[in-house]
C-alpha atoms as a PDB file:
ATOM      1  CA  UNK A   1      -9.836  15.963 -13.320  1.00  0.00           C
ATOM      2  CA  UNK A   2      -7.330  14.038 -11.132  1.00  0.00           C
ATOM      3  CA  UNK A   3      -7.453  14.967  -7.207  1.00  0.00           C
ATOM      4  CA  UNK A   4      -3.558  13.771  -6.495  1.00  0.00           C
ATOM      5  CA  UNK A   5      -1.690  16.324  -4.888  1.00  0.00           C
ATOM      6  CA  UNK A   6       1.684  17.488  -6.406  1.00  0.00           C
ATOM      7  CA  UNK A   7       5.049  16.140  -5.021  1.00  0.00           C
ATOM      8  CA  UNK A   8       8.477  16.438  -4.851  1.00  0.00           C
ATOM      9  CA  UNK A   9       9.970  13.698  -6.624  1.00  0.00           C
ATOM     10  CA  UNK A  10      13.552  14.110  -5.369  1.00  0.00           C
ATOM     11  CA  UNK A  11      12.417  14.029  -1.449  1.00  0.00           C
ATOM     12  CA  UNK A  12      10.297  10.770  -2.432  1.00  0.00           C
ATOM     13  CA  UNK A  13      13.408   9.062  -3.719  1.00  0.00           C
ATOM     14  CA  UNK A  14      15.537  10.037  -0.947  1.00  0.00           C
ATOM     15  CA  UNK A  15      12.778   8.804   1.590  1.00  0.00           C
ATOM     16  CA  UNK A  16      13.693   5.372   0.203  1.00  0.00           C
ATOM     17  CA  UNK A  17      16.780   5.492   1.858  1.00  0.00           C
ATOM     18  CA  UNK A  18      14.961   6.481   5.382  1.00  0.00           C
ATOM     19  CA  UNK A  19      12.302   3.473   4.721  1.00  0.00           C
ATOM     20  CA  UNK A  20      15.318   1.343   4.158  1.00  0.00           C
ATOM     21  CA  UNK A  21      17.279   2.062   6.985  1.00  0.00           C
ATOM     22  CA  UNK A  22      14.279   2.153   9.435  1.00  0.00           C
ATOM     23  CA  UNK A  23      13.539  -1.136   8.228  1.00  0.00           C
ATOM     24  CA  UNK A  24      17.361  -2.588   8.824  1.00  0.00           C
ATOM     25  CA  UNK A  25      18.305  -4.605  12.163  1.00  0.00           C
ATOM     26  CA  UNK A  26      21.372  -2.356  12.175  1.00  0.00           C
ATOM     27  CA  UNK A  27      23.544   0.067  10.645  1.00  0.00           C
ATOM     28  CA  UNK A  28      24.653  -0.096   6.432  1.00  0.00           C
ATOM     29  CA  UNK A  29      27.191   0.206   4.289  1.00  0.00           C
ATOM     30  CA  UNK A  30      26.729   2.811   1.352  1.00  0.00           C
ATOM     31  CA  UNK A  31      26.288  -0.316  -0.940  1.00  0.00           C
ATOM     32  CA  UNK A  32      23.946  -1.937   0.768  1.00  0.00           C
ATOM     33  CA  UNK A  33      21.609   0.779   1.833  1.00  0.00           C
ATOM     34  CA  UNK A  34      21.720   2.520  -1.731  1.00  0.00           C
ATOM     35  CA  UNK A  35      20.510  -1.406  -3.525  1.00  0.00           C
ATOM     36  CA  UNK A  36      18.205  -2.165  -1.015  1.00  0.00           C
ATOM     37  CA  UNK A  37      16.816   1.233  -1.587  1.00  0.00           C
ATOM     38  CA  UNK A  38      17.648   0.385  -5.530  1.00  0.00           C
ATOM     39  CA  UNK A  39      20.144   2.679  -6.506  1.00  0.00           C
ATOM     40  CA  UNK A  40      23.158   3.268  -7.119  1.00  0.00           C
ATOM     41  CA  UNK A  41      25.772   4.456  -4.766  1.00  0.00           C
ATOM     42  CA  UNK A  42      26.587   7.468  -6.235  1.00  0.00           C
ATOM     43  CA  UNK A  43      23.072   8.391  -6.620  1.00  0.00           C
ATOM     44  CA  UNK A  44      22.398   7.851  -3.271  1.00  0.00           C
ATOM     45  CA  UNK A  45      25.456   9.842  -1.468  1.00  0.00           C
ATOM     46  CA  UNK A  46      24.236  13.032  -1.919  1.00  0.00           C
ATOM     47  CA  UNK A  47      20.742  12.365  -0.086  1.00  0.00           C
ATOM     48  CA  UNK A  48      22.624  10.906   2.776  1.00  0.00           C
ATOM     49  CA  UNK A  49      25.311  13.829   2.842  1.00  0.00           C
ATOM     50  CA  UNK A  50      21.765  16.482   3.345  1.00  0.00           C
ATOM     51  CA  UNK A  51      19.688  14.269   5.619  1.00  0.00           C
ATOM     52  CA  UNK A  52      23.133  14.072   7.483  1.00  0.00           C
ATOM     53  CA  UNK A  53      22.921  17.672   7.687  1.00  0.00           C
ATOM     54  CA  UNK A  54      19.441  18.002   8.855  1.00  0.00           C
ATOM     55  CA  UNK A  55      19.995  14.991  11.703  1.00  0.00           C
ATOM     56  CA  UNK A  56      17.933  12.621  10.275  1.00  0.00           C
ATOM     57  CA  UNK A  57      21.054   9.464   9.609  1.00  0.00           C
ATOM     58  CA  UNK A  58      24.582   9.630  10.785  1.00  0.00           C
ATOM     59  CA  UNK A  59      27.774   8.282  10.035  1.00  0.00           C
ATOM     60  CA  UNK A  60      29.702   6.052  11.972  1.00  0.00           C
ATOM     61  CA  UNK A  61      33.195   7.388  11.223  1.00  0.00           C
ATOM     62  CA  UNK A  62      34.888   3.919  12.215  1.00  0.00           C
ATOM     63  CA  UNK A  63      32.927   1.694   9.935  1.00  0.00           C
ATOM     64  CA  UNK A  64      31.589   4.141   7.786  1.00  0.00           C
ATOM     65  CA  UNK A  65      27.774   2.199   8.403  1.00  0.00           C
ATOM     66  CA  UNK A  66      25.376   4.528   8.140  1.00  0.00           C
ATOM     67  CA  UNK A  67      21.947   4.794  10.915  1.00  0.00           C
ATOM     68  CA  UNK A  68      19.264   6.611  11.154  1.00  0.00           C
ATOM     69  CA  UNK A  69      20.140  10.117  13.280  1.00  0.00           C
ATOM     70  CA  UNK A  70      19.088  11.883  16.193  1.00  0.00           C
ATOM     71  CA  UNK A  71      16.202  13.917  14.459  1.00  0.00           C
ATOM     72  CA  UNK A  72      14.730  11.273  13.326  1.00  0.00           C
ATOM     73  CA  UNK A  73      14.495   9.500  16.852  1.00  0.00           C
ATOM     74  CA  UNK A  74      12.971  12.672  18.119  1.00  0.00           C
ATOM     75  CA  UNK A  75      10.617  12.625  15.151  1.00  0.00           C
ATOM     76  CA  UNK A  76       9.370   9.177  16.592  1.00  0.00           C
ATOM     77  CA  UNK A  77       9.130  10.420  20.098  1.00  0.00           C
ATOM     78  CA  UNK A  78       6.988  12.790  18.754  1.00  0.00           C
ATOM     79  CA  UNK A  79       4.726  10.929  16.997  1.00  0.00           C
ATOM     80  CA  UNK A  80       4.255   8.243  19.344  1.00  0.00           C
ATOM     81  CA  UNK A  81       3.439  10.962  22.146  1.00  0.00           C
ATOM     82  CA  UNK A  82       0.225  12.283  19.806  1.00  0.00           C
ATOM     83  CA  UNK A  83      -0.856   8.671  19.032  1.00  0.00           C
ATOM     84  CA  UNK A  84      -4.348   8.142  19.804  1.00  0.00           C
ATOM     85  CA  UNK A  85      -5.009   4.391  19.645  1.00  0.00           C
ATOM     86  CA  UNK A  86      -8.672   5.147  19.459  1.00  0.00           C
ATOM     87  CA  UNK A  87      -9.069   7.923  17.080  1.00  0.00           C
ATOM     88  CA  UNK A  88      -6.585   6.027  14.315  1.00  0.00           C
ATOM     89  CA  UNK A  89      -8.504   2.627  14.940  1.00  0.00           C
ATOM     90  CA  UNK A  90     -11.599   5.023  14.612  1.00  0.00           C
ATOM     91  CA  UNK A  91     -10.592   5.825  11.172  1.00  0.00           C
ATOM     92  CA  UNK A  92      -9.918   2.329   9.828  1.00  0.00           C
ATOM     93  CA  UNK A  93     -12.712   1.022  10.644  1.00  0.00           C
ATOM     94  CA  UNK A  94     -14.482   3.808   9.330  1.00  0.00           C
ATOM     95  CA  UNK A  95     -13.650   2.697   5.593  1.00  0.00           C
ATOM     96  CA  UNK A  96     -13.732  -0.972   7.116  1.00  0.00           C
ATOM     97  CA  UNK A  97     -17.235  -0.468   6.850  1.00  0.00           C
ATOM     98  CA  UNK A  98     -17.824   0.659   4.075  1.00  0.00           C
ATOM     99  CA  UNK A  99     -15.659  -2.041   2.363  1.00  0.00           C
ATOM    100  CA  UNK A 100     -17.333  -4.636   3.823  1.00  0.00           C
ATOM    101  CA  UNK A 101     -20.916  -3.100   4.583  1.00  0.00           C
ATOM    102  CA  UNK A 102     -21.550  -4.676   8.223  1.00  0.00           C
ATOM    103  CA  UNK A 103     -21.010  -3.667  11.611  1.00  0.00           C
ATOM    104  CA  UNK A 104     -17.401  -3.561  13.117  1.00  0.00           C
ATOM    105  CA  UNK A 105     -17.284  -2.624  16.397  1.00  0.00           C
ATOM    106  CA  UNK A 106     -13.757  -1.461  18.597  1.00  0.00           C
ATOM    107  CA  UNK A 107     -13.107  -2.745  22.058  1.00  0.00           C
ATOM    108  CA  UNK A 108     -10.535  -1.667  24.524  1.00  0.00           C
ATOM    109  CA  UNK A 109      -9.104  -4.216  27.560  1.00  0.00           C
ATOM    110  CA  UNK A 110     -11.117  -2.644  30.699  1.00  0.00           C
ATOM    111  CA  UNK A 111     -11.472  -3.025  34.628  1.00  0.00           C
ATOM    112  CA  UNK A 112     -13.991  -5.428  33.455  1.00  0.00           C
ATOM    113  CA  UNK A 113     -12.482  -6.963  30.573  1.00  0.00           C
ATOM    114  CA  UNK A 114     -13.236  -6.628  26.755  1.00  0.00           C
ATOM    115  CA  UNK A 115     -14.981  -3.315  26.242  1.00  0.00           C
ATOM    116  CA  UNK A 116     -16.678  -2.094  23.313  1.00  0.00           C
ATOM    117  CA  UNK A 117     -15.470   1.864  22.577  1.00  0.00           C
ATOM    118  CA  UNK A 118     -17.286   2.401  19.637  1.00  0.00           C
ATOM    119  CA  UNK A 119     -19.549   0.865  17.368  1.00  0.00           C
ATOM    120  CA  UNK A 120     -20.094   1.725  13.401  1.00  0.00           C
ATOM    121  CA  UNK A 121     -22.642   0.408  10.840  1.00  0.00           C
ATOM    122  CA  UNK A 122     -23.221  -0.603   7.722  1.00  0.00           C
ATOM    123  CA  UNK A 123     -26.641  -0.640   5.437  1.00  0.00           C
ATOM    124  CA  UNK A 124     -26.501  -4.281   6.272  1.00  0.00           C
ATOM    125  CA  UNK A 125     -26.108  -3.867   9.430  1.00  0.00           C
ATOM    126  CA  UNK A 126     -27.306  -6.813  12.178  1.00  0.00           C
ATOM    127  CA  UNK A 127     -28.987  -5.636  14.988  1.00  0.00           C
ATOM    128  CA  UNK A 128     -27.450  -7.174  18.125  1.00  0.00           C
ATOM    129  CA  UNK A 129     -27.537  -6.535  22.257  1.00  0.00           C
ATOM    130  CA  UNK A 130     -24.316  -4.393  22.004  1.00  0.00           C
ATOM    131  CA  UNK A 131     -22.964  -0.501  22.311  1.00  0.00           C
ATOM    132  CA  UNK A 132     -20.613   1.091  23.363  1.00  0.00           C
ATOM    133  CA  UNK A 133     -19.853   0.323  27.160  1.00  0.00           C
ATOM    134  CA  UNK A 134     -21.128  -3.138  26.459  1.00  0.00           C
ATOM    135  CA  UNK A 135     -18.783  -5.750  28.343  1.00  0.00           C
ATOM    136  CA  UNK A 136     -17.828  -8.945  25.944  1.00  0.00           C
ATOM    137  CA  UNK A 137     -17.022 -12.327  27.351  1.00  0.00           C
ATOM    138  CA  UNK A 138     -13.652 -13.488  27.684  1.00  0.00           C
ATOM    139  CA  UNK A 139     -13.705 -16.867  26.058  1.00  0.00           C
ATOM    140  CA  UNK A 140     -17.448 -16.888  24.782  1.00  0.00           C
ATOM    141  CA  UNK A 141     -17.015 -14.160  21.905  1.00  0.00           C
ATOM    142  CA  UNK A 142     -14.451 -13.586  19.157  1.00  0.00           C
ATOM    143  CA  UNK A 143     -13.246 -10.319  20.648  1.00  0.00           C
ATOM    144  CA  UNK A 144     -12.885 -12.179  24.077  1.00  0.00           C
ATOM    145  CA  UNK A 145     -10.787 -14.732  23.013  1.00  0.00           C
ATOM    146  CA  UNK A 146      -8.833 -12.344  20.990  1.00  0.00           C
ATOM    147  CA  UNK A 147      -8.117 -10.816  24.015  1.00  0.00           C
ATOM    148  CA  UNK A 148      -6.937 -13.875  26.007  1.00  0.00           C
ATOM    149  CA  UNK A 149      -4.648 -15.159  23.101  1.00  0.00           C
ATOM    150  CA  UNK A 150      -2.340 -11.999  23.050  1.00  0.00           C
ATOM    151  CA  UNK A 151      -2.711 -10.670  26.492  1.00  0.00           C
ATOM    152  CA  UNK A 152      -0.205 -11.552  28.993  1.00  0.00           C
ATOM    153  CA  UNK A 153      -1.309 -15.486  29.985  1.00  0.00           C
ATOM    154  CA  UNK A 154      -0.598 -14.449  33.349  1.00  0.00           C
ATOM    155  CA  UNK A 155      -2.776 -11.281  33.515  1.00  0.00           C
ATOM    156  CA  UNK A 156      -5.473 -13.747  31.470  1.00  0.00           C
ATOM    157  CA  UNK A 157      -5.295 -16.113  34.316  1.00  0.00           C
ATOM    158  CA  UNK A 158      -5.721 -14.325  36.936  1.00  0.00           C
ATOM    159  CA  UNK A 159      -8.598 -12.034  35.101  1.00  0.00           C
ATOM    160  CA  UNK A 160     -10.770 -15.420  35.278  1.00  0.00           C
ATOM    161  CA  UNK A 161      -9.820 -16.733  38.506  1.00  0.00           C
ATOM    162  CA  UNK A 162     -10.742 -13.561  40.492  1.00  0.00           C
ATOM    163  CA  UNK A 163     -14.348 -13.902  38.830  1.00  0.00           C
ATOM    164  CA  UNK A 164     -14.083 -10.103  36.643  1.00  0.00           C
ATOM    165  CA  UNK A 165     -15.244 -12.044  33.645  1.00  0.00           C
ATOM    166  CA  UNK A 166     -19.090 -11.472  34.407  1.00  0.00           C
ATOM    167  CA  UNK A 167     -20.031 -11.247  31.071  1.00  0.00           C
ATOM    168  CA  UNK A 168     -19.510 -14.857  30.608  1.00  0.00           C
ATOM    169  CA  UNK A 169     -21.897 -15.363  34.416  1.00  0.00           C
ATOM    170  CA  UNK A 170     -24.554 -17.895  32.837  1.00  0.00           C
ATOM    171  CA  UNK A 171     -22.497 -19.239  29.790  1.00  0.00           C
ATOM    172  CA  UNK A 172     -22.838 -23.160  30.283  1.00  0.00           C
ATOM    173  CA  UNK A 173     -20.568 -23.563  27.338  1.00  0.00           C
ATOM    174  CA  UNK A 174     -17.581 -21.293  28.618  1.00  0.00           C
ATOM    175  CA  UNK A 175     -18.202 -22.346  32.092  1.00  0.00           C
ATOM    176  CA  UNK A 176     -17.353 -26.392  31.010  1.00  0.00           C
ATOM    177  CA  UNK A 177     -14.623 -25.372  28.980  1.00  0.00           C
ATOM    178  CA  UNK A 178     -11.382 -27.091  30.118  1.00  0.00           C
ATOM    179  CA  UNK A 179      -8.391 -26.199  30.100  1.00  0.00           C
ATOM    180  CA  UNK A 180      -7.086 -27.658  27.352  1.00  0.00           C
ATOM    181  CA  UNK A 181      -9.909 -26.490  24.864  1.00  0.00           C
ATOM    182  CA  UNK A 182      -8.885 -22.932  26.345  1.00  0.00           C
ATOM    183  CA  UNK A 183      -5.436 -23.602  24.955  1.00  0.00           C
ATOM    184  CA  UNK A 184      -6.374 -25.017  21.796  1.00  0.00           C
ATOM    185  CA  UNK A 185      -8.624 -22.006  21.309  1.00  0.00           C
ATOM    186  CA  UNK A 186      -5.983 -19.439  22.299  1.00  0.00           C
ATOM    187  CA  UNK A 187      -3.325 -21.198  19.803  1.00  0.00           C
ATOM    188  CA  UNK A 188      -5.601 -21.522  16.737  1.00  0.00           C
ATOM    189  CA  UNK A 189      -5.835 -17.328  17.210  1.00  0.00           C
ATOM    190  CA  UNK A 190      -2.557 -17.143  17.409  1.00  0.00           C
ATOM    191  CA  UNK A 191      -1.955 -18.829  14.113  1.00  0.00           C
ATOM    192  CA  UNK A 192      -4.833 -17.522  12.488  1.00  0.00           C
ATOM    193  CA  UNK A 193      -4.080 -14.484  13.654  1.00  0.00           C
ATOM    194  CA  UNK A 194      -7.486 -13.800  14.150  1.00  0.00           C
ATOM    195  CA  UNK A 195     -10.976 -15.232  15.873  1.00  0.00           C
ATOM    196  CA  UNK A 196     -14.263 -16.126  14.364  1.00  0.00           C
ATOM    197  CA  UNK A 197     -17.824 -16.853  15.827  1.00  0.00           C
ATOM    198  CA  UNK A 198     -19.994 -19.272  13.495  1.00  0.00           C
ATOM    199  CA  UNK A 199     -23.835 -18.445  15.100  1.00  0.00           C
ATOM    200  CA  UNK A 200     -22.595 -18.244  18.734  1.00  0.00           C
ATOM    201  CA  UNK A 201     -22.569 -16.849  21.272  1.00  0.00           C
ATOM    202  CA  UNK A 202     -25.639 -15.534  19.074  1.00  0.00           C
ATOM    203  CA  UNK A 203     -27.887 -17.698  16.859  1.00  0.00           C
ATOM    204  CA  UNK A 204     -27.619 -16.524  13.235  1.00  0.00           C
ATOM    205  CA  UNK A 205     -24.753 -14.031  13.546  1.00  0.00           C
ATOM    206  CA  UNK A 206     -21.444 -14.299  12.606  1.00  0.00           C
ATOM    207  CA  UNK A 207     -18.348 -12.318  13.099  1.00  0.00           C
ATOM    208  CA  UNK A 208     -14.575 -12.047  13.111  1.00  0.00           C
ATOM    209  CA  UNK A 209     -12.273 -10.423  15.511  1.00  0.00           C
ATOM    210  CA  UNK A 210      -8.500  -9.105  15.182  1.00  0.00           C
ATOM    211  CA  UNK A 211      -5.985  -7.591  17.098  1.00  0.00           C
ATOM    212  CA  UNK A 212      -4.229  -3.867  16.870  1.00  0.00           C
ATOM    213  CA  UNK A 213      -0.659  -3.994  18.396  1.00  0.00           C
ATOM    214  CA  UNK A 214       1.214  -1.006  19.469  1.00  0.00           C
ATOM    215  CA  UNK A 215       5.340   0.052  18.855  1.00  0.00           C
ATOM    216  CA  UNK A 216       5.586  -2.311  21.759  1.00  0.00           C
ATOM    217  CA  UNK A 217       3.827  -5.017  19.905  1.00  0.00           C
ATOM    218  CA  UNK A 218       1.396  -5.405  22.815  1.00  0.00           C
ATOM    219  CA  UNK A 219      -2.203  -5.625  21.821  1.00  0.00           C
ATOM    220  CA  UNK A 220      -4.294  -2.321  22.288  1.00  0.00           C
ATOM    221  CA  UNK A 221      -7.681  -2.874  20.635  1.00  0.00           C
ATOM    222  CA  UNK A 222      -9.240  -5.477  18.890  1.00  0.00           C
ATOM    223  CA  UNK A 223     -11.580  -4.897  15.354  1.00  0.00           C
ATOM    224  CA  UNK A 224     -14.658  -7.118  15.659  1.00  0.00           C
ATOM    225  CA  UNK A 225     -16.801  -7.435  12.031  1.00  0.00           C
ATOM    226  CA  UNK A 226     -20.820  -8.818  12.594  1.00  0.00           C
ATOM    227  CA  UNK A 227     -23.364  -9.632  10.237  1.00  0.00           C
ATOM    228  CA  UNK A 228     -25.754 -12.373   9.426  1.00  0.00           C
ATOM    229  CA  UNK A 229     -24.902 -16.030   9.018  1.00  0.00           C
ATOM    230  CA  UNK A 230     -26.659 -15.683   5.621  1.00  0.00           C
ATOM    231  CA  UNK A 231     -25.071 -13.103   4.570  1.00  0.00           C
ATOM    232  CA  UNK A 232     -21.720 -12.927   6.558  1.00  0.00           C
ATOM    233  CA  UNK A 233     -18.999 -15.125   4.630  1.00  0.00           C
ATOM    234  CA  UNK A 234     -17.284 -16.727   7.596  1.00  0.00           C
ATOM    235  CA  UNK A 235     -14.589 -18.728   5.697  1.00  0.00           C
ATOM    236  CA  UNK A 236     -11.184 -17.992   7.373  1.00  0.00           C
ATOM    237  CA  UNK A 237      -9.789 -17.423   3.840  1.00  0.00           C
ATOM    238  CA  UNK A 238     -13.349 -15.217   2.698  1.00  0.00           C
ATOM    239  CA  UNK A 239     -13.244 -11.692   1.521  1.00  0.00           C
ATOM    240  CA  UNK A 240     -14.223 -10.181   4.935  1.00  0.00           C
ATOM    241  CA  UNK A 241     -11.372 -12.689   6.997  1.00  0.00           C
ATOM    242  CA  UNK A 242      -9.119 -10.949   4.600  1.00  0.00           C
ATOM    243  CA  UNK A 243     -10.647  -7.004   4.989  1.00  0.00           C
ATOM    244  CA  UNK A 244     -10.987  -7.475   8.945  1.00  0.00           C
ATOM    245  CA  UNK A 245      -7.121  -8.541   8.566  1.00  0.00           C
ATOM    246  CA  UNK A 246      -6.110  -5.698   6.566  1.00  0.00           C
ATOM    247  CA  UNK A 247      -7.695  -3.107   8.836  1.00  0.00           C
ATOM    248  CA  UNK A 248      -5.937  -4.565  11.782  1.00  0.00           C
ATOM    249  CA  UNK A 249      -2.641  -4.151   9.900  1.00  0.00           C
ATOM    250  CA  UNK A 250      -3.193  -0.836   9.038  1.00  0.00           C
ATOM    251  CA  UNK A 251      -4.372   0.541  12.347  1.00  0.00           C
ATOM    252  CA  UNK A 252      -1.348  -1.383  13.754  1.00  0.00           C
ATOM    253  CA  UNK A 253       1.001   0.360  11.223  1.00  0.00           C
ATOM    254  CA  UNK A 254       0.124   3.460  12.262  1.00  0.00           C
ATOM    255  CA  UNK A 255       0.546   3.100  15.933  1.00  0.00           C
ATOM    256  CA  UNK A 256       4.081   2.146  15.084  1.00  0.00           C
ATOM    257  CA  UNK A 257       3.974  -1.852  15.166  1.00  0.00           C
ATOM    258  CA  UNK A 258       6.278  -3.860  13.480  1.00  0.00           C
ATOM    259  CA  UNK A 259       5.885  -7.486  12.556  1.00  0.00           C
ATOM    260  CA  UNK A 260       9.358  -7.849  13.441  1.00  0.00           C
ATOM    261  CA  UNK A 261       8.693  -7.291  17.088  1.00  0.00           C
ATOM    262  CA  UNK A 262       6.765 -10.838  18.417  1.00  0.00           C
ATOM    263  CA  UNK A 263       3.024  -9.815  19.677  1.00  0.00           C
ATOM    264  CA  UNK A 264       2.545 -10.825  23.067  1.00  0.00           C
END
């Protein structure tokens, strides 16, 4: 017996023009809005002349372009206002998990730098020094680094200058890094879009990290995925590169991102 709620066809049509013209850089011509929502003009008149009505697009009477209206700005006010970063993230990485069947972990940026907010696992599960509270290096784990290729590089700067990073305190390997392999590490995340950790800071564990942007397209969490190194594919282009990816874009969906704004 199918579980799929019933709809209303008509409304789900007419939301095509909404998705189109929240999509747009700018106001459209009848035209134009109805194909790129594909179909016709006449067809499409009618849903504009009732979501007119209720607020949700207006008309430009000069050009006759048509934009999305005041209810539907208040609509996003609204939304953003009940956003909880945490609790959406929460839920992604909730079926992350079970996708993917290894820990994934959530961190926040803290007084102290990367922080771990909540922690969920899989049967396969590695067990590792970390839970929640736990404070992650800057530049000597995948959720660090994640962190210092899309946070301000101002704010980065200063963070390790002033000494904060503790959790890197004893890391010979992050504490000879120069300057230049911090950059080349920072821009290979930034194409990537993504970090990975191949058995370190941690013999035998892997993992990969990615970042959740906000409406702002500032980063507000990062996803981090551990397991095994026998177990966890690490291959940039491997199944769980791809999931950890796809749960980063979702989460950032929801809190209103949009890959035409440029992360920072």
């Amino acid at each position: 017996m199918s579980t799929e709620q019933r709809g209303i066809g008509s409304i789900e049509v007419g939301g095509q023009l909404l998705q189109v013209l929240t999509d747009a850089d700018g106001p459209m011509m009848l035209r134009d809005l109805a194909g790129s929502a594909g179909m016709s003009a006449a067809k499409a008149h009618p849903y504009l002349v009732s979501f007119m009505r209720l607020g949700l697009i207006e008309q430009d009477r000069a050009t006759g372009r048509y934009e999305l209206g005041p209810l539907a700005l208040q609509m996003g006010l609204a939304s953003m206002r009940r956003l909880n970063p945490v609790r959406i993230a929460t839920e992604a990485i909730g079926e992350l998990v079970l996708r993917i069947n290894t820990t994934v972990a959530l961190s926040v940026w803290g007084n102290h730098g990367p922080t771990v907010v909540r922690i969920e696992e899989g049967t396969g599960a590695v067990h590792v020094n970390m839970r929640v509270g736990s404070i992650m290096s800057l530049l000597g784990t995948a959720t660090g680094r994640v962190f210092a290729a899309f946070l301000p590089p101002k704010m980065i700067e200063t963070f390790i200058e002033s000494g904060l990073d503790r959790a890197s305190v004893g890391d010979e390997a992050v504490r000879q890094m120069t300057r230049k392999q911090i950059d080349e590490a920072v821009a290979e995340i930034r194409e990537k879009g993504m970090a990975r950790a191949v058995e370190r800071p941690i013999p035998g564990v892997n993992a990969f990290s990615a970042p959740i942007f906000d409406h702002n397209g500032s980063i507000a969490l990062v996803i981090t995925a551990i397991g095994p190194s026998h177990t966890f594919d690490a291959d940039w282009d491997g199944p769980i590169a791809e999931e950890v990816r796809k749960c980063a874009a979702t989460a950032s969906l929801r809190l209103g991102f949009s890959s035409k704004l440029k992360a920072a």
